[in-house]
N, C-alpha and C. Protein backbone atom coordinates (compact mmCIF):
# COMPACT_ATOMS: atom_id res chain seq x y z
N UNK A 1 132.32 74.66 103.22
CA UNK A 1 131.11 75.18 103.82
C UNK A 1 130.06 75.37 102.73
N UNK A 2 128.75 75.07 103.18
CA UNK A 2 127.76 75.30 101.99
C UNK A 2 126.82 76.13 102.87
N UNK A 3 126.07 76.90 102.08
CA UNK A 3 125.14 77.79 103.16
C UNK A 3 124.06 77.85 101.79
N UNK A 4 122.18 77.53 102.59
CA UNK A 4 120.90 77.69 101.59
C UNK A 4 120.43 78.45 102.36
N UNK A 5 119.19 78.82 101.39
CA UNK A 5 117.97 79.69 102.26
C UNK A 5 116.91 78.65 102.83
N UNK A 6 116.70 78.98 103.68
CA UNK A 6 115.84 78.04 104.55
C UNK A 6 114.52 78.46 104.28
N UNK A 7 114.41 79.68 104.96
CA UNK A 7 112.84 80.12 105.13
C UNK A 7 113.24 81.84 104.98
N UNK A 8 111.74 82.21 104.80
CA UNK A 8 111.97 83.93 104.67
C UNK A 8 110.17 84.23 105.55
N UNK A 9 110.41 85.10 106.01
CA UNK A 9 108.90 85.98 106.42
C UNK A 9 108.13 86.80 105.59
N UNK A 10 106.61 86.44 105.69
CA UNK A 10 106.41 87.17 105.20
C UNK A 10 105.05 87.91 105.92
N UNK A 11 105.16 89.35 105.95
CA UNK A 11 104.37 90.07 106.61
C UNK A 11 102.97 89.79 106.60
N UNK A 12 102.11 89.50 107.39
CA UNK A 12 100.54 89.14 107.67
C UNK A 12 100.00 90.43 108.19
N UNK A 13 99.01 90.94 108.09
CA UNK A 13 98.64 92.16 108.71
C UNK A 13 97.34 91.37 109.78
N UNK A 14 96.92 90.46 108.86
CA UNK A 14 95.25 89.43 109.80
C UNK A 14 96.09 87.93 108.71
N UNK A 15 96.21 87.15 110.26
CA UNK A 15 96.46 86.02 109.67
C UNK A 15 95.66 84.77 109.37
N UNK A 16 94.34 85.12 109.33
CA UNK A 16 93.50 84.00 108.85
C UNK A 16 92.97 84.04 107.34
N UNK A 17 92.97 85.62 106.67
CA UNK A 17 93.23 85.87 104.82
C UNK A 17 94.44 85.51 104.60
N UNK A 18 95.34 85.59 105.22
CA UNK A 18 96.66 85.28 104.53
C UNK A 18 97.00 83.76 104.48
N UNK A 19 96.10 82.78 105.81
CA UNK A 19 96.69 81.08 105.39
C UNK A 19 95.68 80.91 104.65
N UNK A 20 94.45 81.60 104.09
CA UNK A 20 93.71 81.07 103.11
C UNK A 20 94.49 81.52 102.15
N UNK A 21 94.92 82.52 101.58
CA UNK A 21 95.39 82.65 100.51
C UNK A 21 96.82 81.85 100.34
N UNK A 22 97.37 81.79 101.40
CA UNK A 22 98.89 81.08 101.03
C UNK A 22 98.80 79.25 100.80
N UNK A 23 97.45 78.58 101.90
CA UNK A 23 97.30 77.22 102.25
C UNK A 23 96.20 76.77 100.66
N UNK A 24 95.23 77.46 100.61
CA UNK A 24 94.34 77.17 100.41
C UNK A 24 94.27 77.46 98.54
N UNK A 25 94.90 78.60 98.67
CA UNK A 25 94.93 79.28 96.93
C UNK A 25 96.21 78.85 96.23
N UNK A 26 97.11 78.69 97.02
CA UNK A 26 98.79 78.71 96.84
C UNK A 26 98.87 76.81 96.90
N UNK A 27 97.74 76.56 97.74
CA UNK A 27 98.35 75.00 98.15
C UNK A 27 99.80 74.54 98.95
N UNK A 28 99.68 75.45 99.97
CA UNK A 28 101.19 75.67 100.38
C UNK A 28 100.32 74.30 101.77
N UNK A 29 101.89 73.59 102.24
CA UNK A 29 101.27 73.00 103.76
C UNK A 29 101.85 73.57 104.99
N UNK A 30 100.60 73.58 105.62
CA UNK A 30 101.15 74.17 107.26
C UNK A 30 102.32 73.33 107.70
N UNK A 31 102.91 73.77 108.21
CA UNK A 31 104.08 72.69 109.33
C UNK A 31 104.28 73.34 110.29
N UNK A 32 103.80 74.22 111.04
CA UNK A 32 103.94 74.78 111.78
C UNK A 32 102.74 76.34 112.74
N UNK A 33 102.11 75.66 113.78
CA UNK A 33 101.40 77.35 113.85
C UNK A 33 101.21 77.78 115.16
N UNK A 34 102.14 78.71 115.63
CA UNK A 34 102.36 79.34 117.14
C UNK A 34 101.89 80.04 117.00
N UNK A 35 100.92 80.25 117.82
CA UNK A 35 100.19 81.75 118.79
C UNK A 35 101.29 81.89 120.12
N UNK A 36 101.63 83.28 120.50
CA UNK A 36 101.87 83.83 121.36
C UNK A 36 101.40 85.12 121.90
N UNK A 37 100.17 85.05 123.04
CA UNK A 37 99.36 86.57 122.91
C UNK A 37 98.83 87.03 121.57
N UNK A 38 98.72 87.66 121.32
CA UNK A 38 98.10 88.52 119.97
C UNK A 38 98.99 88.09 118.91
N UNK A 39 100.31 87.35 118.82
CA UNK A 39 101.30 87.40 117.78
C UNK A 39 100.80 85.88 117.03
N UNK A 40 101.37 85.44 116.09
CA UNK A 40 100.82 84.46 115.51
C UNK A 40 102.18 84.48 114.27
N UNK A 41 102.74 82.70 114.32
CA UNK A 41 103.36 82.43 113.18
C UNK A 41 103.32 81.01 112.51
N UNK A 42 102.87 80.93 111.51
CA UNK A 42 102.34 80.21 110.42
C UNK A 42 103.13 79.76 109.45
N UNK A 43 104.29 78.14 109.56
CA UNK A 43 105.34 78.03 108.81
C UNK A 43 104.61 77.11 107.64
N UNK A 44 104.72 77.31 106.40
CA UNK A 44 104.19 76.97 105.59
C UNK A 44 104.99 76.32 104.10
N UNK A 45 105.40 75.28 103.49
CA UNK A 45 105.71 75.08 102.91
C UNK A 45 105.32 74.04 101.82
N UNK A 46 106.31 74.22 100.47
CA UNK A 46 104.92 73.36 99.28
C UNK A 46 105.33 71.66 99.29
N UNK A 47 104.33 71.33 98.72
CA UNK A 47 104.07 70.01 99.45
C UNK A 47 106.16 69.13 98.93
N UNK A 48 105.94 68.57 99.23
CA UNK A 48 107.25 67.94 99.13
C UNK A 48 108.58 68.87 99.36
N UNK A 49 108.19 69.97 99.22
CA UNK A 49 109.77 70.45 99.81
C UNK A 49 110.03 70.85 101.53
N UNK A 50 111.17 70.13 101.86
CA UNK A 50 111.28 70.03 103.34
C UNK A 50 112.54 71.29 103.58
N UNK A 51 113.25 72.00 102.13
CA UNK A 51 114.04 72.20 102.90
C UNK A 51 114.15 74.30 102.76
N UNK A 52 112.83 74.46 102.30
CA UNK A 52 112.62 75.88 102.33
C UNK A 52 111.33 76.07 102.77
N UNK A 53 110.88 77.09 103.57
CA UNK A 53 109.40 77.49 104.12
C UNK A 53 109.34 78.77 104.21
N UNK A 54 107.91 79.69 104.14
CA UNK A 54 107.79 80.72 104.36
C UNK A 54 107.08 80.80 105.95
N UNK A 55 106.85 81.71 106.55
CA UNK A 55 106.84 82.15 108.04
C UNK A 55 105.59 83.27 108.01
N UNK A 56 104.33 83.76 107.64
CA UNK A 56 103.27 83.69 108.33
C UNK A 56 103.48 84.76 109.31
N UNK A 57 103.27 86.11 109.91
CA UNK A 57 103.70 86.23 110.94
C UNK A 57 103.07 87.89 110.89
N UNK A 58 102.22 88.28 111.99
CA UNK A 58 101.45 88.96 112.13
C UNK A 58 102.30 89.96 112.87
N UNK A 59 103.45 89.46 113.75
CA UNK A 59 104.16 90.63 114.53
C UNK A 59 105.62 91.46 113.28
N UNK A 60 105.07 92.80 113.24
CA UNK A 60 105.52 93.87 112.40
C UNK A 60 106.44 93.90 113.12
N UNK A 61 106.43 94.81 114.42
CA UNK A 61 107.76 95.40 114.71
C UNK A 61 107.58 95.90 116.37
N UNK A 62 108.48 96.25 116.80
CA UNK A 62 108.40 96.58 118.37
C UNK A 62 107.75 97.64 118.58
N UNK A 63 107.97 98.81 118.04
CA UNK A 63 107.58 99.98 118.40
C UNK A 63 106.25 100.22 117.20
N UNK A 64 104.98 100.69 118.16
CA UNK A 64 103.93 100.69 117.42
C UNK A 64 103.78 101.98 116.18
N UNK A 65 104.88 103.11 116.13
CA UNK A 65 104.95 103.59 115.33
C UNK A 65 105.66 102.98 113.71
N UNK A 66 106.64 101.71 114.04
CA UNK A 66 107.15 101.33 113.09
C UNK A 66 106.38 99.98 112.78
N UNK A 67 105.17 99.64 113.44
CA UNK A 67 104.27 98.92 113.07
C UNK A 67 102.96 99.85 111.51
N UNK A 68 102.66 100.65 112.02
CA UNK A 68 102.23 101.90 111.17
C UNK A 68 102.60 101.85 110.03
N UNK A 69 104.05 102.36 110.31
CA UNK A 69 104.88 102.43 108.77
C UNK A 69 105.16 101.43 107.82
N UNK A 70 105.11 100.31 108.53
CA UNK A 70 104.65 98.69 107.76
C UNK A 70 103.75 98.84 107.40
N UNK A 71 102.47 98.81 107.68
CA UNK A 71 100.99 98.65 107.69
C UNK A 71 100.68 99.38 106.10
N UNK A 72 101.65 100.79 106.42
CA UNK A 72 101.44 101.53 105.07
C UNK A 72 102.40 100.87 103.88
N UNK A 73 103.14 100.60 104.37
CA UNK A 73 103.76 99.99 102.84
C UNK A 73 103.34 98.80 102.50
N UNK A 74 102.77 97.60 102.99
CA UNK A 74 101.84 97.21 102.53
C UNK A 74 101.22 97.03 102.00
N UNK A 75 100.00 98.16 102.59
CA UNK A 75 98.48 98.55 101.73
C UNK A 75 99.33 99.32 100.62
N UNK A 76 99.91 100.16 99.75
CA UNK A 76 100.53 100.79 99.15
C UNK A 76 101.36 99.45 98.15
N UNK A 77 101.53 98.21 98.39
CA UNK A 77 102.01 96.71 97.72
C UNK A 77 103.57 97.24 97.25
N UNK A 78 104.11 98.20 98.49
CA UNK A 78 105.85 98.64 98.41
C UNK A 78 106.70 96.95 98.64
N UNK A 79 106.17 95.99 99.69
CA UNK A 79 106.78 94.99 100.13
C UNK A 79 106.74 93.36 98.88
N UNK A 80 107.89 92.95 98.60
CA UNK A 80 107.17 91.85 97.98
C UNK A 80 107.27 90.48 99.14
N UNK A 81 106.70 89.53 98.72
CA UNK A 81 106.31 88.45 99.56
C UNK A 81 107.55 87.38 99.34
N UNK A 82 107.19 86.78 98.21
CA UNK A 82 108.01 86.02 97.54
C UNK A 82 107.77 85.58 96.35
N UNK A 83 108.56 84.74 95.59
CA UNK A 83 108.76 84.51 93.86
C UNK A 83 108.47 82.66 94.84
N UNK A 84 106.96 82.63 94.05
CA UNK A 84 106.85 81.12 93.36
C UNK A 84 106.59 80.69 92.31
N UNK A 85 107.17 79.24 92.17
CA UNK A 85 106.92 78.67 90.35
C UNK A 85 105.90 77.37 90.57
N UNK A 86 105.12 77.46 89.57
CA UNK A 86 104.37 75.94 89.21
C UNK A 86 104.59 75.67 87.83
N UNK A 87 103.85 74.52 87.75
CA UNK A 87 104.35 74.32 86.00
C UNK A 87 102.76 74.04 85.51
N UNK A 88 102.24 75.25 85.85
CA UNK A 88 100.96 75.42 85.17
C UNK A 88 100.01 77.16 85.63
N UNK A 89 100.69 78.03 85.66
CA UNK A 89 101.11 79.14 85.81
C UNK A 89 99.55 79.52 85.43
N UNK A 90 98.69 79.16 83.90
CA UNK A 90 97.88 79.89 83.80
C UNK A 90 96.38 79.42 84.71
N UNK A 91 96.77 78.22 85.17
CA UNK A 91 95.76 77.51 85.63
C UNK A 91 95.87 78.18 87.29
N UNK A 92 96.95 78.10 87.58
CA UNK A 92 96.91 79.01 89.06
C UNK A 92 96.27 80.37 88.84
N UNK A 93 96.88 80.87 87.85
CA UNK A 93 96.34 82.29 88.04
C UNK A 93 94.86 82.25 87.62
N UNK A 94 94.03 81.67 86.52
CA UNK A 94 92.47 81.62 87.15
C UNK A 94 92.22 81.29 87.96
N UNK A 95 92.82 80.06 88.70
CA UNK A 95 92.33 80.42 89.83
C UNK A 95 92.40 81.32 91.27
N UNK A 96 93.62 81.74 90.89
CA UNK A 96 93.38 83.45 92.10
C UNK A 96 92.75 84.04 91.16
N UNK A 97 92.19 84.27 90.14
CA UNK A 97 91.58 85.05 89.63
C UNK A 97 90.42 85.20 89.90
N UNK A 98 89.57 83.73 90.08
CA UNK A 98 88.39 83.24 90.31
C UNK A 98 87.97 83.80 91.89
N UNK A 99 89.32 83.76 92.53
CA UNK A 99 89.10 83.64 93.65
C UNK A 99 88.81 85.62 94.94
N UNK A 100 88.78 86.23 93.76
CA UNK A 100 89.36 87.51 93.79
C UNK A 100 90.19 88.36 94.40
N UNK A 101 91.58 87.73 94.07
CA UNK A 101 92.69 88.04 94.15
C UNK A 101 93.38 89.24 93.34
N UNK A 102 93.65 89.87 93.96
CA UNK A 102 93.69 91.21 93.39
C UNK A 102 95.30 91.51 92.25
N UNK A 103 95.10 91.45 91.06
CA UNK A 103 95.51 91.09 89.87
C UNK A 103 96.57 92.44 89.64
N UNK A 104 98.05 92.38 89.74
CA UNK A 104 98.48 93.65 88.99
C UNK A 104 99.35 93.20 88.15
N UNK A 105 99.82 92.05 87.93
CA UNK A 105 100.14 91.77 86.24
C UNK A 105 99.81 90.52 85.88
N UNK A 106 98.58 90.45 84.56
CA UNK A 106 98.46 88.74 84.15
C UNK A 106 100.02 87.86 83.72
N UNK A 107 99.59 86.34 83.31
CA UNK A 107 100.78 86.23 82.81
C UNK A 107 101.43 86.58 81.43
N UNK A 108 102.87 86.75 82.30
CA UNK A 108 103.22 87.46 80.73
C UNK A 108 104.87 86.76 80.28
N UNK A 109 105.34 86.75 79.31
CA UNK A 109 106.77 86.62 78.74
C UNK A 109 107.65 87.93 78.95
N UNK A 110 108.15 87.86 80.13
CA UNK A 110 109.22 88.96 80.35
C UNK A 110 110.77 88.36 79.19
N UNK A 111 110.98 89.84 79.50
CA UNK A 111 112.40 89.79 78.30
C UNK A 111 113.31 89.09 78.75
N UNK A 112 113.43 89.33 79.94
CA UNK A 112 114.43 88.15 80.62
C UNK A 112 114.34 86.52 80.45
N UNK A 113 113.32 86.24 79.84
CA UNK A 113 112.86 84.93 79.68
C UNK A 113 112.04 83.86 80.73
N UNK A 114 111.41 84.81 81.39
CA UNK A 114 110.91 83.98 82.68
C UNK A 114 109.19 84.49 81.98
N UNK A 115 108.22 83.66 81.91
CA UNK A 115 107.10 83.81 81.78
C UNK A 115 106.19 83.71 83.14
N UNK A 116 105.55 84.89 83.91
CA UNK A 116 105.39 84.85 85.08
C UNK A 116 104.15 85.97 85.42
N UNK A 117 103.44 86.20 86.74
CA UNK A 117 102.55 87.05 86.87
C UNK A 117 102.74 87.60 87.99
N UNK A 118 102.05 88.70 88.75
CA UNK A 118 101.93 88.66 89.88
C UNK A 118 100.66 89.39 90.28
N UNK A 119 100.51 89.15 92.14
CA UNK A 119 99.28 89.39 92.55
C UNK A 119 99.50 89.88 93.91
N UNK A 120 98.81 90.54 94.30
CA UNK A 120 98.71 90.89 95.84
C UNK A 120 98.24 89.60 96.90
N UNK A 121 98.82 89.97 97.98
CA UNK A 121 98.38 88.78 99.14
C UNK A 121 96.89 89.54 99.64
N UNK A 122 96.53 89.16 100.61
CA UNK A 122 95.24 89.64 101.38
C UNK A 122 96.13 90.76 102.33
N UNK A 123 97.08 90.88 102.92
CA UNK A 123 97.74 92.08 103.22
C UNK A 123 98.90 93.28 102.39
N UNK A 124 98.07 92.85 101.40
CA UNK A 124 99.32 93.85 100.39
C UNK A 124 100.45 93.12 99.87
N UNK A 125 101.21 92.65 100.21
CA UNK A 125 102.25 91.48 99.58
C UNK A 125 102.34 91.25 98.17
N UNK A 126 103.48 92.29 97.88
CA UNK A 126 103.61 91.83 95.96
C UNK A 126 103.57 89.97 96.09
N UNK A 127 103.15 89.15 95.28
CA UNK A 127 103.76 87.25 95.28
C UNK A 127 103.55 87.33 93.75
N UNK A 128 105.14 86.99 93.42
CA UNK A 128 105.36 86.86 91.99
C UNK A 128 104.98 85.03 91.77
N UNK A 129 104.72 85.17 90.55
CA UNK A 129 104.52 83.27 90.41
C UNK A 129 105.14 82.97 89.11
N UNK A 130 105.96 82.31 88.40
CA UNK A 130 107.11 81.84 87.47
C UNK A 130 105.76 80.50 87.32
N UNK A 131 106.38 80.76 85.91
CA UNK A 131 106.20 79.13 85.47
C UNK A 131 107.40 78.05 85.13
N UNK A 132 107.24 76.91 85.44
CA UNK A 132 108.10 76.15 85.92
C UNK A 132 108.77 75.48 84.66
């Protein structure tokens, strides 16, 4: 038996800042975008890879009090999004930089040996970025 990760979610609070920032800043490609009523999900993955995607997705939770309590951890950047790599790390990050993307660590040489940054999404979303 072999078992991968396919796809993971990641919380949207307004999903038209978040496919600019994920499509447009990230260079991620749509493959996917359901509206249902007010809900909305946005499968998105980087160009040539078919066999992992992230999920876009504006619906928090059932009960509108534990929608709330999302909302706050969030804005508060408690949630992370996900860990991506390019192999040009400083050139992405001017450009979320450029783009004003809200900056809480440039890149740096962690001790662990991964040289990497991270930034907030347009809904709060820690998104770590590795260089490749």
């Amino acid at each position: 038996m072999t078992i991968g990760v396919s796809r993971c979610f990641v919380a949207a609070t307004e999903t038209e800042p978040a496919l600019s920032f994920y499509r447009d800043l990230l260079e991620l490609e749509v493959i996917n975008d359901v509206a249902n009523g007010e809900h909305r999900w946005i499968t998105l993955a980087a160009p040539g890879q078919s066999d992992f995607s992230i999920v876009l997705s504006n619906y928090l939770a059932d009960a509108p009090s534990d929608t709330e309590v999302l909302r706050g951890l969030l804005a508060k950047g408690a949630l992370s999004a996900a860990h991506f790599r390019t192999d040009d790390l400083d050139g992405l990050f001017a450009r979320l930089s450029q783009a004003g993307v809200e900056v809480l660590e440039q890149p740096t040489d962690q001790f662990w040996g991964v040289r990497d940054c991270a930034v907030r999404d347009p809904s709060g979303n820690v998104v770590r970025i590795d260089q490749a």
